[in-house]
PDB file of N, CA and C in Angstrom:
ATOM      1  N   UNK A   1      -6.612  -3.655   5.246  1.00  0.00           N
ATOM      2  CA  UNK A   1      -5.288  -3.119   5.522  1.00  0.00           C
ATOM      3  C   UNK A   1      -4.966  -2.023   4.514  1.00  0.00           C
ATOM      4  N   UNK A   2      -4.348  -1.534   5.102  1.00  0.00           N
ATOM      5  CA  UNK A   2      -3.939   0.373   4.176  1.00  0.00           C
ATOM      6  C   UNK A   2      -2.815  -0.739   3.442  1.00  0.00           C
ATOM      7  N   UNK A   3      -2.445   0.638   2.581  1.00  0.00           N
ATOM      8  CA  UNK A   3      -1.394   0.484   1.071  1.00  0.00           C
ATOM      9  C   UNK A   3      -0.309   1.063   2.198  1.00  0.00           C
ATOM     10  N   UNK A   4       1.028   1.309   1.764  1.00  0.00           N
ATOM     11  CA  UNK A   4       2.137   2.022   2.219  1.00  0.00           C
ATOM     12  C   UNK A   4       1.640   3.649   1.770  1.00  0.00           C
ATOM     13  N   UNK A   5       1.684   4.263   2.759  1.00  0.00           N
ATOM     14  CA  UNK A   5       1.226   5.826   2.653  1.00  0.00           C
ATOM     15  C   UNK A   5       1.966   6.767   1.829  1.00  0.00           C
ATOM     16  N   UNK A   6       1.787   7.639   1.679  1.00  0.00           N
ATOM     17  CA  UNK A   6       3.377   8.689   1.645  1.00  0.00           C
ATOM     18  C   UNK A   6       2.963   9.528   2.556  1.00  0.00           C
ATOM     19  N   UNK A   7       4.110   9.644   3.439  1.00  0.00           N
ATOM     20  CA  UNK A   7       4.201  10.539   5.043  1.00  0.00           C
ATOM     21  C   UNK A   7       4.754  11.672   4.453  1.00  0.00           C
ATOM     22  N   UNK A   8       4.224  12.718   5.558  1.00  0.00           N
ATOM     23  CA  UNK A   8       5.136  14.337   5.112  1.00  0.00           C
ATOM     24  C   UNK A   8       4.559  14.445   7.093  1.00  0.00           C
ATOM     25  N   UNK A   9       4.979  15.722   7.177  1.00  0.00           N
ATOM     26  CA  UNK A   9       5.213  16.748   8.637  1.00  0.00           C
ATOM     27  C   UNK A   9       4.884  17.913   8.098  1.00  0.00           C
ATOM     28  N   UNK A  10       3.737  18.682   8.892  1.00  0.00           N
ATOM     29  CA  UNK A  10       3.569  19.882   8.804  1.00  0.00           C
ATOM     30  C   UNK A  10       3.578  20.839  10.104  1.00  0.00           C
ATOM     31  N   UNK A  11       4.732  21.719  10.026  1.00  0.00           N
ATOM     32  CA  UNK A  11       5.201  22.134  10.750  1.00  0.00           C
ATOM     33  C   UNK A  11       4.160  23.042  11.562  1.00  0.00           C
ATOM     34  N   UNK A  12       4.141  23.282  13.096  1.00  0.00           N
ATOM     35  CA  UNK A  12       3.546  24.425  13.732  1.00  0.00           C
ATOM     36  C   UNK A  12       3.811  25.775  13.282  1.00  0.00           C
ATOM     37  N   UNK A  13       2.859  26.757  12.917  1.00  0.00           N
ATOM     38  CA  UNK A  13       3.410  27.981  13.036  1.00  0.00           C
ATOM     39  C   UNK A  13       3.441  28.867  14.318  1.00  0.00           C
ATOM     40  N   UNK A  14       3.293  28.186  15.586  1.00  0.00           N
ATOM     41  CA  UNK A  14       3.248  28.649  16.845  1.00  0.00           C
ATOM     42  C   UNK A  14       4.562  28.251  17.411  1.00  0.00           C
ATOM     43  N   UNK A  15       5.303  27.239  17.222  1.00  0.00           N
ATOM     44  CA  UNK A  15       6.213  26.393  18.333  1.00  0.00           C
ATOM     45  C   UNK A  15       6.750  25.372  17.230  1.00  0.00           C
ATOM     46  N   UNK A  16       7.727  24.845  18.268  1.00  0.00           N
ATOM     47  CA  UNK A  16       8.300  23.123  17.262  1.00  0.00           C
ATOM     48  C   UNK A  16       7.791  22.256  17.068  1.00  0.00           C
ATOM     49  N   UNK A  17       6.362  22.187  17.709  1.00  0.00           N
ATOM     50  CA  UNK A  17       5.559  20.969  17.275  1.00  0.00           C
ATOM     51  C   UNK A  17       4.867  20.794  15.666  1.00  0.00           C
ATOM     52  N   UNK A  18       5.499  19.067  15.431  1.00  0.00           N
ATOM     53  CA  UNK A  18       5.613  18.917  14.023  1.00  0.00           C
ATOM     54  C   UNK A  18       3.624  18.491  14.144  1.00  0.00           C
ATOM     55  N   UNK A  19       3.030  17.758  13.091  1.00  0.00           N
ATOM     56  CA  UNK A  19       1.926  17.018  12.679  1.00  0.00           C
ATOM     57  C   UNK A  19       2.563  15.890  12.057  1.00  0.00           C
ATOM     58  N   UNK A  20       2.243  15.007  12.454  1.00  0.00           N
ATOM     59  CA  UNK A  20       3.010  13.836  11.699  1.00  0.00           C
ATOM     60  C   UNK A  20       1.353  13.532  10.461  1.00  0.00           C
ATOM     61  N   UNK A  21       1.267  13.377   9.148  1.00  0.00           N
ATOM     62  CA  UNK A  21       0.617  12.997   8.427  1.00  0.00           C
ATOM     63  C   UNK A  21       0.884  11.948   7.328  1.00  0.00           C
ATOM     64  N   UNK A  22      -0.114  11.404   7.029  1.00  0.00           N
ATOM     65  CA  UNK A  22      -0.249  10.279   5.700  1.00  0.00           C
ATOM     66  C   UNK A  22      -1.389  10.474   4.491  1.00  0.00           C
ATOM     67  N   UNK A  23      -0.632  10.277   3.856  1.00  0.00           N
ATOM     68  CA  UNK A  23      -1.642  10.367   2.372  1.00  0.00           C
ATOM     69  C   UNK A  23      -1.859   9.234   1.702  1.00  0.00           C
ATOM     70  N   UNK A  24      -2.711   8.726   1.276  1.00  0.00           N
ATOM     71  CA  UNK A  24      -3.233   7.003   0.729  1.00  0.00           C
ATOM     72  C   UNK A  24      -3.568   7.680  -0.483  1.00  0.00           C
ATOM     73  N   UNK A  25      -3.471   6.852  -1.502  1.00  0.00           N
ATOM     74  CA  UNK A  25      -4.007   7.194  -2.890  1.00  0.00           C
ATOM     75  C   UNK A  25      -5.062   5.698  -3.331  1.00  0.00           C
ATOM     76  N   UNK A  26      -5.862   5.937  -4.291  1.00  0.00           N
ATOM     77  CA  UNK A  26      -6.928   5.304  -4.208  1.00  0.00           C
ATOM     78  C   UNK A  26      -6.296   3.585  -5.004  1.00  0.00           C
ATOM     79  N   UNK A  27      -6.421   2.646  -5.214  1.00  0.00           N
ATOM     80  CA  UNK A  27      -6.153   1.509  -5.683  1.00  0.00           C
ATOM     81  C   UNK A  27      -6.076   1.843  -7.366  1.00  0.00           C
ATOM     82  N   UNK A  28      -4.816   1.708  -7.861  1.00  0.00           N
ATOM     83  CA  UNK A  28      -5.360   1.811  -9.582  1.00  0.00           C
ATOM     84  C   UNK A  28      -5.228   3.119  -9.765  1.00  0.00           C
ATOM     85  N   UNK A  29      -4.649   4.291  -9.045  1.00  0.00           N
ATOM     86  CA  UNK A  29      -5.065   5.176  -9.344  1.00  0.00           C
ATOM     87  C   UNK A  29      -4.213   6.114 -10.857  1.00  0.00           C
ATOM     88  N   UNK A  30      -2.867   5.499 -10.450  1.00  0.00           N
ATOM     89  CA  UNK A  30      -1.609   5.951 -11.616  1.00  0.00           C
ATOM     90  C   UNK A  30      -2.511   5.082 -13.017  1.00  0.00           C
ATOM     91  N   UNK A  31      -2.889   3.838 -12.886  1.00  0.00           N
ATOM     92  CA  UNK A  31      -3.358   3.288 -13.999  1.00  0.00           C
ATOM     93  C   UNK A  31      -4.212   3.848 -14.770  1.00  0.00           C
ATOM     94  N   UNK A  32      -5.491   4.445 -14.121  1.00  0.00           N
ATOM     95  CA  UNK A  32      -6.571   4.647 -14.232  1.00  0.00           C
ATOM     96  C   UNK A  32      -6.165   6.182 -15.254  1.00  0.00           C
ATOM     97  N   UNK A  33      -5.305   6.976 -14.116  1.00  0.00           N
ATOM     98  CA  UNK A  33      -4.955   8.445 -14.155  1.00  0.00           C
ATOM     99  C   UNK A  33      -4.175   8.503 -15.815  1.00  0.00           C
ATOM    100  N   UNK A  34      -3.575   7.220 -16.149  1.00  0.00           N
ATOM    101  CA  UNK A  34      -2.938   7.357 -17.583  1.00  0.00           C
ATOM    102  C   UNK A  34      -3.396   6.453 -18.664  1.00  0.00           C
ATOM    103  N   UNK A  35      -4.930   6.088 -18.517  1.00  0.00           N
ATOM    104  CA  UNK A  35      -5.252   5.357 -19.742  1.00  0.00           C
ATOM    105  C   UNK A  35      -6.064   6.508 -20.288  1.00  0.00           C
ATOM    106  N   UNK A  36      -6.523   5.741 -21.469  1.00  0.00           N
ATOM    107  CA  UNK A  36      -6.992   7.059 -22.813  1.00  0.00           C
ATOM    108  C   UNK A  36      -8.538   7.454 -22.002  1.00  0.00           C
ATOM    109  N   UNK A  37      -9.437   6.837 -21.210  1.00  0.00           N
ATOM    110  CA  UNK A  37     -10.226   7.411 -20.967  1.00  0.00           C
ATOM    111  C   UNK A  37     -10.437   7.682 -18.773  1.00  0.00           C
ATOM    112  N   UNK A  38      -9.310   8.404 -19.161  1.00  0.00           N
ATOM    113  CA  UNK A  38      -9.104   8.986 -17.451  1.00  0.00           C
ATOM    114  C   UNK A  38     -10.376   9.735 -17.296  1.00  0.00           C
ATOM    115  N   UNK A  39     -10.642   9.456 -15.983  1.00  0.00           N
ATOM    116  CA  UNK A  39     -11.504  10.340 -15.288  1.00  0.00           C
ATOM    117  C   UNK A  39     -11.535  10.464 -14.005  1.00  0.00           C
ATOM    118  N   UNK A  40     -11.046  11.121 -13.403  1.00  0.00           N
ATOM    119  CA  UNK A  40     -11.069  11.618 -11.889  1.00  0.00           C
ATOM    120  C   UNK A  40     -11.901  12.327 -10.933  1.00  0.00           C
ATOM    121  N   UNK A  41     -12.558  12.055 -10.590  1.00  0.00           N
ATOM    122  CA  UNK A  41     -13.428  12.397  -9.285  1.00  0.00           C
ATOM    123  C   UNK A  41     -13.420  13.715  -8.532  1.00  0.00           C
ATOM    124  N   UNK A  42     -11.517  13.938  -8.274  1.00  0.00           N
ATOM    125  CA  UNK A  42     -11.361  14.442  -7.499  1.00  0.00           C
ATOM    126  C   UNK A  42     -12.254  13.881  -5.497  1.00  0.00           C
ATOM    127  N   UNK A  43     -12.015  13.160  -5.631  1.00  0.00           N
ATOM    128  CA  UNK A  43     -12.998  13.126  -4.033  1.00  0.00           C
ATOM    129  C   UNK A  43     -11.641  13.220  -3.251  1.00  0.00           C
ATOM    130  N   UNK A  44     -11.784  13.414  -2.033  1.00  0.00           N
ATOM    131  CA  UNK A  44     -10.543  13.381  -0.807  1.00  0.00           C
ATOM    132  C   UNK A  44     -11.805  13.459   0.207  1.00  0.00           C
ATOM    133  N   UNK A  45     -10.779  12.843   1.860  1.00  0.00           N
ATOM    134  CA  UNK A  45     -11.298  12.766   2.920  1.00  0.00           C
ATOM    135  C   UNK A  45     -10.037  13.039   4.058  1.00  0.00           C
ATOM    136  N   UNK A  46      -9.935  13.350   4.930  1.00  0.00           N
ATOM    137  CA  UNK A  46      -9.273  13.596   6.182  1.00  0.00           C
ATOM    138  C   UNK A  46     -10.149  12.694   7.162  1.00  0.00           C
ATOM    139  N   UNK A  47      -9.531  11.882   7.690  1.00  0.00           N
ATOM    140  CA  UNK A  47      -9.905  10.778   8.891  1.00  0.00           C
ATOM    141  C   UNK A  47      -8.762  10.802  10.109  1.00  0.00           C
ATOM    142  N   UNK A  48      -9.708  11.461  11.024  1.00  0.00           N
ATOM    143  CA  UNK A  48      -9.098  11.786  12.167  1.00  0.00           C
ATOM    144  C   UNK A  48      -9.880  10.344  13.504  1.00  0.00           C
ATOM    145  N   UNK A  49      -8.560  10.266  14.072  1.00  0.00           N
ATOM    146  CA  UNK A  49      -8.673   9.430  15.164  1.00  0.00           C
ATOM    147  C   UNK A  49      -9.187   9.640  16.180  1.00  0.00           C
ATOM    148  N   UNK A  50      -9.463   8.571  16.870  1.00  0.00           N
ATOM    149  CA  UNK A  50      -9.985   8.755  18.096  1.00  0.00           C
ATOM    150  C   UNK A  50      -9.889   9.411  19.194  1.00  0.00           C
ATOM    151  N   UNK A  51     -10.036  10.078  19.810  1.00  0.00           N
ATOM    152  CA  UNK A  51      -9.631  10.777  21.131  1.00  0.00           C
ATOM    153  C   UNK A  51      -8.476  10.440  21.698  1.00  0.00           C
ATOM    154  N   UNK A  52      -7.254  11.101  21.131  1.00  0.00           N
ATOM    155  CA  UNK A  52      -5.881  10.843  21.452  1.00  0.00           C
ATOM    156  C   UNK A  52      -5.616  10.736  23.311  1.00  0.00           C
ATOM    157  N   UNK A  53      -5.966  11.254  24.137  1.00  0.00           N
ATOM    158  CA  UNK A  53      -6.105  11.279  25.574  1.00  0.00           C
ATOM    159  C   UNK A  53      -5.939   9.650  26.525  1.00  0.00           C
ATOM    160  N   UNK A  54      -7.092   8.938  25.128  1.00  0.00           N
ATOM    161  CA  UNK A  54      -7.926   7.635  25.705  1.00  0.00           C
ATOM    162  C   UNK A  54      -6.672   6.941  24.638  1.00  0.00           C
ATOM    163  N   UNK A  55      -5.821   7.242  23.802  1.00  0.00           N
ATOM    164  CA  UNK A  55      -5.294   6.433  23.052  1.00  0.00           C
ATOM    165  C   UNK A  55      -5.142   6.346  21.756  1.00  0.00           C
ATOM    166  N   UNK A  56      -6.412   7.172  20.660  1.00  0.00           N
ATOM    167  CA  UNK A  56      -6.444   7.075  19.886  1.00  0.00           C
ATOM    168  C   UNK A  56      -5.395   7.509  19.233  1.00  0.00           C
ATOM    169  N   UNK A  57      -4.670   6.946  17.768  1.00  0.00           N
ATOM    170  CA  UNK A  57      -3.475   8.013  17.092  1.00  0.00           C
ATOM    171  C   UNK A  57      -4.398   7.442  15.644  1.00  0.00           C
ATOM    172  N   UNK A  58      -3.488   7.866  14.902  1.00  0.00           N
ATOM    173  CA  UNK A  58      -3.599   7.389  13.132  1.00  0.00           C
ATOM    174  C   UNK A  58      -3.249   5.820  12.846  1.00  0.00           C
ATOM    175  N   UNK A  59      -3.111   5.133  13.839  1.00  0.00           N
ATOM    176  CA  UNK A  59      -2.867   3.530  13.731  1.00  0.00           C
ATOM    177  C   UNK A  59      -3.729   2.719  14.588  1.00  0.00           C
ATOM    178  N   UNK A  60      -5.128   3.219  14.861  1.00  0.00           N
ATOM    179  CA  UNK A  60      -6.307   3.184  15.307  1.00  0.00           C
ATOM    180  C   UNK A  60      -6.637   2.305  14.244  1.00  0.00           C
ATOM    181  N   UNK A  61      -7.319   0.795  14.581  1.00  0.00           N
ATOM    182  CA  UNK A  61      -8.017   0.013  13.774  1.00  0.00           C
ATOM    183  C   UNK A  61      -9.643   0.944  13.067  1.00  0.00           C
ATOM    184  N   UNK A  62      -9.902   1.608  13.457  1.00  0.00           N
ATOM    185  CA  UNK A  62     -11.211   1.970  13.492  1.00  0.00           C
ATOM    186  C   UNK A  62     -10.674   3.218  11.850  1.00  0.00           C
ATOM    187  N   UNK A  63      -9.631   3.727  11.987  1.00  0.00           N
ATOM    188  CA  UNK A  63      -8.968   4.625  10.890  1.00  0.00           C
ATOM    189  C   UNK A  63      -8.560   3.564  10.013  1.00  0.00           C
ATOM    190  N   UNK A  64      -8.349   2.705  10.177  1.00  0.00           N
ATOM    191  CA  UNK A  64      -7.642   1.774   9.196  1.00  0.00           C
ATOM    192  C   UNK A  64      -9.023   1.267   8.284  1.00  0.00           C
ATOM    193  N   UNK A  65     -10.492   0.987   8.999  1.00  0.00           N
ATOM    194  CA  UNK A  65     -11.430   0.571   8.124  1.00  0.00           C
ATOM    195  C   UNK A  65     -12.043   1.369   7.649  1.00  0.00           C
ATOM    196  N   UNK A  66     -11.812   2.693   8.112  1.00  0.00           N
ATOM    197  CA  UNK A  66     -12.647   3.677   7.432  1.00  0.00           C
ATOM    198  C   UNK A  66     -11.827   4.133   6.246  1.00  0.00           C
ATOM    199  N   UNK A  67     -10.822   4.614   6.359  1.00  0.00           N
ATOM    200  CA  UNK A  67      -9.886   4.985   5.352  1.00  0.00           C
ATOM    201  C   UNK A  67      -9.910   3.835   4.344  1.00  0.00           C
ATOM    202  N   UNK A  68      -9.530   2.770   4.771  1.00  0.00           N
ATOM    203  CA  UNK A  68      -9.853   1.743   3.990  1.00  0.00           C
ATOM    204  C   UNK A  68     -11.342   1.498   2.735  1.00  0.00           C
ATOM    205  N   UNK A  69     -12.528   1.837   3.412  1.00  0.00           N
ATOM    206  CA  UNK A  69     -13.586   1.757   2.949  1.00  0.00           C
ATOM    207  C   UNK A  69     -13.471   3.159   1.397  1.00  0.00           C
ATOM    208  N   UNK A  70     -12.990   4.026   2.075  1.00  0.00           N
ATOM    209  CA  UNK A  70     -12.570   5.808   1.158  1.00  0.00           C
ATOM    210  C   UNK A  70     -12.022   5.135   0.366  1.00  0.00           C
ATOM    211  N   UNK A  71     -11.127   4.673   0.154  1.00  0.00           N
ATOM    212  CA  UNK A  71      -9.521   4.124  -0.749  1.00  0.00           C
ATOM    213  C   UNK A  71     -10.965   3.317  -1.701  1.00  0.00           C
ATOM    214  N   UNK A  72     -11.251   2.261  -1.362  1.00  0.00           N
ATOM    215  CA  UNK A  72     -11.932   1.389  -2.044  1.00  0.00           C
ATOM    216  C   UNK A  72     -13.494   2.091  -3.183  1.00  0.00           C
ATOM    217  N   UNK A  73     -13.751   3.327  -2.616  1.00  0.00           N
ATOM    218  CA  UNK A  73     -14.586   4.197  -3.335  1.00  0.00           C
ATOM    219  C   UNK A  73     -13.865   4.835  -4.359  1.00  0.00           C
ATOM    220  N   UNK A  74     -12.313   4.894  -3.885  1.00  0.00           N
ATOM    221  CA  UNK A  74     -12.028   5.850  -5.273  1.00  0.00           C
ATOM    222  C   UNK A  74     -11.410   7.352  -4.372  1.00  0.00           C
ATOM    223  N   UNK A  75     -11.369   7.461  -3.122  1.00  0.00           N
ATOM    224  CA  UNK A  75     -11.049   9.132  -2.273  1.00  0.00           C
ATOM    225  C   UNK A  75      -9.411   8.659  -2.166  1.00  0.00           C
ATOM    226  N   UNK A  76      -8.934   9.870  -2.247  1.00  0.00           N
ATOM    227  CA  UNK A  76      -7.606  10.152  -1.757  1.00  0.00           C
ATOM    228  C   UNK A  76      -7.957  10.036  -0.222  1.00  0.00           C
ATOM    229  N   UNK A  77      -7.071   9.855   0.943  1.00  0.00           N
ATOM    230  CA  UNK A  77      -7.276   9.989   2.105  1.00  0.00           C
ATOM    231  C   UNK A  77      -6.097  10.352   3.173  1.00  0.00           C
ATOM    232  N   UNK A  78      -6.187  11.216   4.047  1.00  0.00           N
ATOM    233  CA  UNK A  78      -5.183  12.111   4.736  1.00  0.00           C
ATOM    234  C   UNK A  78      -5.896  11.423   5.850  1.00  0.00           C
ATOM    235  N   UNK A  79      -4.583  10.698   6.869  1.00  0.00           N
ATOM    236  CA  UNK A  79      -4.824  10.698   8.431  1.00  0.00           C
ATOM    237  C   UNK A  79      -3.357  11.743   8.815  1.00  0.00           C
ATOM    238  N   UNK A  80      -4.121  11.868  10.107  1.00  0.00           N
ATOM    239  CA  UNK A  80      -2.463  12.797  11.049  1.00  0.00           C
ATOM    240  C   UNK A  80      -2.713  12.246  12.544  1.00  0.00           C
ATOM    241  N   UNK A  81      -2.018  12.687  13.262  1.00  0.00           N
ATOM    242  CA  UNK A  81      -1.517  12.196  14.606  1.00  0.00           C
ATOM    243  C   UNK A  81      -2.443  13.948  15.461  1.00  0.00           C
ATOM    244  N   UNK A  82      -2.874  13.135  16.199  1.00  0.00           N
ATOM    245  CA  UNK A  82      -3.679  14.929  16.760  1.00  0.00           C
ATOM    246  C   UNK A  82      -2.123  14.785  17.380  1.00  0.00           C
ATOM    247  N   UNK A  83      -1.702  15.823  17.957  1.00  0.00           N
ATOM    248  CA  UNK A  83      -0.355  16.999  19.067  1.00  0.00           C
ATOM    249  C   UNK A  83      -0.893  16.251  20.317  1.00  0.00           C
TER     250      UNK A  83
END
């Protein structure tokens, strides 16, 4: 199971259609980020869902274990909602 995300919207520059997105941060990461021997990776991933048509969105079990698996390596991780 994911952590609570932090959501943002990134706006179209064509039309009103928003992107609905989420950002996961890795387990430990504020801890890690402020003890005397920090070290950061930098890794990130974007995990996109399944074929929105057939159903898929960003609350796709299949995004939840993969993102999940990222988080547990240590990656920042971005899902969004395809339009």
């Amino acid at each position: 199971m994911l952590p609570q995300p932090t959501t943002l919207t990134i706006p179209s520059i064509h039309d009103d259609t928003v992107l609905d997105c989420r950002i996961y941060t890795p387990p430990n990461f504020l801890a890690t980020l402020l003890s005397e021997k920090a070290v950061w990776r930098k890794k990130s991933a974007i995990v996109a869902h399944p074929y929105a048509p057939l159903g898929g969105c960003y609350d796709d079990p299949i995004v939840d274990i993969v993102a999940s698996a990222l988080l547990n390596k240590g990656f920042f991780v971005g899902t969004f909602n395809f339009r």
